[in-house]
C-alpha atoms as a PDB file:
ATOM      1  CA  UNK A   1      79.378  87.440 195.712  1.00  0.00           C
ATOM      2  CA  UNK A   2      81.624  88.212 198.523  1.00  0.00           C
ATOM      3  CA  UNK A   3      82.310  92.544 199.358  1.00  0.00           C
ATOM      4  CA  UNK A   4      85.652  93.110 197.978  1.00  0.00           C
ATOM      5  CA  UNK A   5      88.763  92.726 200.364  1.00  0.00           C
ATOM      6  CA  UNK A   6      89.661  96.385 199.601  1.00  0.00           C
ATOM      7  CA  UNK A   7      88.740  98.853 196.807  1.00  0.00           C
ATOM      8  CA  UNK A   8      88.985  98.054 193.110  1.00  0.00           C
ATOM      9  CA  UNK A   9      91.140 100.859 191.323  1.00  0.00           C
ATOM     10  CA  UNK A  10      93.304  98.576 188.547  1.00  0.00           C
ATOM     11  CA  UNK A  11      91.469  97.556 185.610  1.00  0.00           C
ATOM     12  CA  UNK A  12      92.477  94.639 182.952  1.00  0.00           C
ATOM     13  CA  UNK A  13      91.140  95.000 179.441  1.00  0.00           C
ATOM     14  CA  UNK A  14      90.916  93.071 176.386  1.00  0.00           C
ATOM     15  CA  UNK A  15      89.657  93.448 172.243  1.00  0.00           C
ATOM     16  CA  UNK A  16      87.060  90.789 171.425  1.00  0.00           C
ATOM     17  CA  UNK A  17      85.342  89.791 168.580  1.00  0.00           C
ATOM     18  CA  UNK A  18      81.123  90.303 168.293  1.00  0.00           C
ATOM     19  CA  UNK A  19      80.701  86.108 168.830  1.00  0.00           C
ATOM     20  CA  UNK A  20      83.827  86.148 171.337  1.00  0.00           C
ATOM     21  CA  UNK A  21      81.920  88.968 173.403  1.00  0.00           C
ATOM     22  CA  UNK A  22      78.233  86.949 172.919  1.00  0.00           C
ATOM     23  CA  UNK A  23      79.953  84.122 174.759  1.00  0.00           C
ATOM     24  CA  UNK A  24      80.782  85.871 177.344  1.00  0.00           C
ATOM     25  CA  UNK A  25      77.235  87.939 177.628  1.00  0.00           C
ATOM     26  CA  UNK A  26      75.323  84.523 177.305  1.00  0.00           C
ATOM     27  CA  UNK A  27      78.033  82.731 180.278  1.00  0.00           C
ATOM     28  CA  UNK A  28      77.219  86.053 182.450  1.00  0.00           C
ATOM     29  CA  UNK A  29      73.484  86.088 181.754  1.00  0.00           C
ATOM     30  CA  UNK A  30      73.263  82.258 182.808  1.00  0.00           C
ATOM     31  CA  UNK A  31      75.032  83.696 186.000  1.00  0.00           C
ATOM     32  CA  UNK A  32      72.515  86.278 186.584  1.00  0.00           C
ATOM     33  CA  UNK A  33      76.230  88.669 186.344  1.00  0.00           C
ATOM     34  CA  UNK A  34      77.092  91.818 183.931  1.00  0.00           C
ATOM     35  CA  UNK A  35      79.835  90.452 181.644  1.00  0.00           C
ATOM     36  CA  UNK A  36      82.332  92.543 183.966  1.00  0.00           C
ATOM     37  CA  UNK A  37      80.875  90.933 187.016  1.00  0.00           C
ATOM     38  CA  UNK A  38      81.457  87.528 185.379  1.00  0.00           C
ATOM     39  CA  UNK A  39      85.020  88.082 183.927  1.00  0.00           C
ATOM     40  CA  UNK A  40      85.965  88.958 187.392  1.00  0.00           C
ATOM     41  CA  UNK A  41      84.986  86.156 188.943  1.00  0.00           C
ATOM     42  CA  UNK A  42      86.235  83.746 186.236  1.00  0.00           C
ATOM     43  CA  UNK A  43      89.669  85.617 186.375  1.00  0.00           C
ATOM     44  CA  UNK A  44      90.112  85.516 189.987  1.00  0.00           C
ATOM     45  CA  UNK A  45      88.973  82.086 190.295  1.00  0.00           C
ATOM     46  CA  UNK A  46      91.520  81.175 187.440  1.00  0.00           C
ATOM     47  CA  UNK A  47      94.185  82.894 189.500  1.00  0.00           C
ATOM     48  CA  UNK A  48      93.591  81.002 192.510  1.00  0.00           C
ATOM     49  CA  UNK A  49      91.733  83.887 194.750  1.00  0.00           C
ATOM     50  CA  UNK A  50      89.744  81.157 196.048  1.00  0.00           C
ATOM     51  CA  UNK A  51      92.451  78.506 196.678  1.00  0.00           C
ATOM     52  CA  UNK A  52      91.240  76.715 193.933  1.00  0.00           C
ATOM     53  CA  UNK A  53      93.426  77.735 191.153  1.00  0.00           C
ATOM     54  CA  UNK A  54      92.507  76.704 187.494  1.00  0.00           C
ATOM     55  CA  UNK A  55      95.605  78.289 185.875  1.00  0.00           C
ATOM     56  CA  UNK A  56      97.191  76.662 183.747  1.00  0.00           C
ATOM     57  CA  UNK A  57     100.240  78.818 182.102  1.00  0.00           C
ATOM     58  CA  UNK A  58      99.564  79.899 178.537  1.00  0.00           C
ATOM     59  CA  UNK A  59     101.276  77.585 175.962  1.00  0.00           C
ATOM     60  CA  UNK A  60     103.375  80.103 174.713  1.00  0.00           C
ATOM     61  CA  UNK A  61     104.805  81.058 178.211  1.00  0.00           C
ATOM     62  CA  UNK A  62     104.773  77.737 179.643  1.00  0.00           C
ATOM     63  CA  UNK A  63     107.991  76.050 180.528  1.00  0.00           C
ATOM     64  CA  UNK A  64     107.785  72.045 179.879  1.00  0.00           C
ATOM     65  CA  UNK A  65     108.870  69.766 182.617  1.00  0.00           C
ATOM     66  CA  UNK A  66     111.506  67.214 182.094  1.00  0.00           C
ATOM     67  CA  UNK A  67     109.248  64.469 181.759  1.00  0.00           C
ATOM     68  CA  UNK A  68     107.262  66.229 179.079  1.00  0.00           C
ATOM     69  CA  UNK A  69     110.678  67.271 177.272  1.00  0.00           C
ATOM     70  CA  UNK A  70     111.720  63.294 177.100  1.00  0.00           C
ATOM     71  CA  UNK A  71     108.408  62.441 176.208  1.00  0.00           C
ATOM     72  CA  UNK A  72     108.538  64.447 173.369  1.00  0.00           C
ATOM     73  CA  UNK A  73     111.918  63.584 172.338  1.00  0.00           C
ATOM     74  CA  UNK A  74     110.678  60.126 172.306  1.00  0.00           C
ATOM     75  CA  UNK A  75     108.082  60.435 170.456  1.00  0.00           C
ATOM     76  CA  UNK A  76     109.444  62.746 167.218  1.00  0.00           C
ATOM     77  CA  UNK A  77     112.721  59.924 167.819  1.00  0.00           C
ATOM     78  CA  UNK A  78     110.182  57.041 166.977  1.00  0.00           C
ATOM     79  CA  UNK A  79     108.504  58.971 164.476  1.00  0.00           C
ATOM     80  CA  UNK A  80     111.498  60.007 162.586  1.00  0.00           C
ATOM     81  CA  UNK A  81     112.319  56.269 162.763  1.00  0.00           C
ATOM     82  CA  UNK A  82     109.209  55.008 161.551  1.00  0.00           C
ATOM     83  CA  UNK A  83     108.800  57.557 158.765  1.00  0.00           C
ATOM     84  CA  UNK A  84     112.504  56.752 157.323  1.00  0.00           C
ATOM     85  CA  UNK A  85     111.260  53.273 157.662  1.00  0.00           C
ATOM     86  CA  UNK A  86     108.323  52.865 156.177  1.00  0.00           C
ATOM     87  CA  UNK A  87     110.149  55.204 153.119  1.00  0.00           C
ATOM     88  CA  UNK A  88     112.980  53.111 152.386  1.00  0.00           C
ATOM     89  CA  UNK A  89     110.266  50.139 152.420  1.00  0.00           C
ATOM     90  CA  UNK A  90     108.193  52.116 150.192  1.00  0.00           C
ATOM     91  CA  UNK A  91     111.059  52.610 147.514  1.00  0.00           C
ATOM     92  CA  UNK A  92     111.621  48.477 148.087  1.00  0.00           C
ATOM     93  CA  UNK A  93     114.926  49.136 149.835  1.00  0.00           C
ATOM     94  CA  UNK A  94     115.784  46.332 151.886  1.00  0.00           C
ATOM     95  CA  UNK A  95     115.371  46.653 155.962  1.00  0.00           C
ATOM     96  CA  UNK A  96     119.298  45.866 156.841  1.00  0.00           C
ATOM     97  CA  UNK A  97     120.057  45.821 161.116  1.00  0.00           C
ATOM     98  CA  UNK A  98     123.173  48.178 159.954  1.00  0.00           C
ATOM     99  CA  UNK A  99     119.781  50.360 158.377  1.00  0.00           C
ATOM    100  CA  UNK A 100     117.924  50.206 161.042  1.00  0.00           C
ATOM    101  CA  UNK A 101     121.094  50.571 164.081  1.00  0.00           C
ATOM    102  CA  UNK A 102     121.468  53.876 161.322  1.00  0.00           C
ATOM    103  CA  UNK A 103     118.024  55.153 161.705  1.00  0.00           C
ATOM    104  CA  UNK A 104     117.915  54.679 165.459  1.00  0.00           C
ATOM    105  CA  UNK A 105     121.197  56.792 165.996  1.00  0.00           C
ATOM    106  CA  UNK A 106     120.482  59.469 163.924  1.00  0.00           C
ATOM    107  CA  UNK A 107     117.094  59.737 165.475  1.00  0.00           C
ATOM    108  CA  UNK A 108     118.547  59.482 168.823  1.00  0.00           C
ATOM    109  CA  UNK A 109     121.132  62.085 168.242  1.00  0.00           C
ATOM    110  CA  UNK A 110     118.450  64.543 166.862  1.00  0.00           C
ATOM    111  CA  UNK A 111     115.809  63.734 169.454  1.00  0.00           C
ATOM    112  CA  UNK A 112     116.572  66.634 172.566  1.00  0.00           C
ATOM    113  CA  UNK A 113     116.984  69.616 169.799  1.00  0.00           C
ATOM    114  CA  UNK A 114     113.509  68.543 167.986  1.00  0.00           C
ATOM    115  CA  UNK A 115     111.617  67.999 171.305  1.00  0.00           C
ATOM    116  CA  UNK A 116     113.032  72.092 172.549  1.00  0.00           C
ATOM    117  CA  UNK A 117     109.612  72.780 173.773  1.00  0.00           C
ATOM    118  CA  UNK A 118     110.338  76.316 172.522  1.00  0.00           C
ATOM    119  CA  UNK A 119     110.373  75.216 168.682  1.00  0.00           C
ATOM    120  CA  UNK A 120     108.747  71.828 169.217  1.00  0.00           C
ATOM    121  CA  UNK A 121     105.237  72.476 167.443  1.00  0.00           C
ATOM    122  CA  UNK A 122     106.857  75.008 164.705  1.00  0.00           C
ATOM    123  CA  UNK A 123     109.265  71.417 164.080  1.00  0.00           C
ATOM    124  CA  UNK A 124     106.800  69.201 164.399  1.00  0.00           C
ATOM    125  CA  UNK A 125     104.542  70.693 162.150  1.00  0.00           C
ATOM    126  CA  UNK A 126     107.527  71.209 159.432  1.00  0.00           C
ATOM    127  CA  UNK A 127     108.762  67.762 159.508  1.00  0.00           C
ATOM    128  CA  UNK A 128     105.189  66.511 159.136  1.00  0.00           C
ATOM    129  CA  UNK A 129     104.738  68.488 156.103  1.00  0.00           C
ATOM    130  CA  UNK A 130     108.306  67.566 154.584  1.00  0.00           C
ATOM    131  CA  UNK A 131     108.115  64.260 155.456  1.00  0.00           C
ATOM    132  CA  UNK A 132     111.762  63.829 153.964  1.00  0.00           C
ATOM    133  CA  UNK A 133     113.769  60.459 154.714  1.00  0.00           C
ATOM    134  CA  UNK A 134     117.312  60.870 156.533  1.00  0.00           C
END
């Protein structure tokens, strides 16, 4: 372990539970560290200290990219598609094209607001559960 760049006076804390703190004794001990010695390093390294940053925003801070917002939209579009499909199917409605153009525009028009990365998984997880036809 490298001597520190300049002396240590701010401190980060955190509540654990008894098996979340016996992870980190049994990671420190296979380190030959004290759990602070170990958390230290893990944070720092996480944080880039070393140039070789593992950090990876926390999902609930994280902005999505672009890309991963039209991904998204994509995806719930085509599921909201499929689902309203394979329900009308279900209750032996015929599959029209004027249906299906129907289907594909709503979905399309609903797409951006469902994949808002901000309420995407509390969506997602609603219109899985509902799993209501248009």
């Amino acid at each position: 372990m490298a001597p520190p760049k300049s002396a240590r006076t701010r401190s980060v804390g955190t509540k654990l539970s008894e098996e979340e703190y016996a992870l980190l004794e049994a990671a420190a001990a296979k380190c030959g560290m004290t759990v602070g010695e170990w958390c230290r390093e893990e944070l720092l390294h996480a944080a880039g200290e070393d140039g070789n940053s593992t950090a990876t925003p926390a999902p609930a801070t994280r902005t999505a990219t672009p890309t991963e917002e039209t991904l998204l939209a994509e995806v719930l579009a085509l599921r909201t598609i499929l689902l309203n499909l394979f329900y009308d199917l279900a209750q032996g409605q015929p599959m029209t094209t004027e249906r299906m153009q129907e289907l594909i525009a709503k979905a399309d028009a609903e797409k951006r607001e469902k994949a808002s990365v901000s309420e995407a998984v509390e969506k997602w997880a609603i219109l899985a559960a509902k799993q209501e036809p248009l």
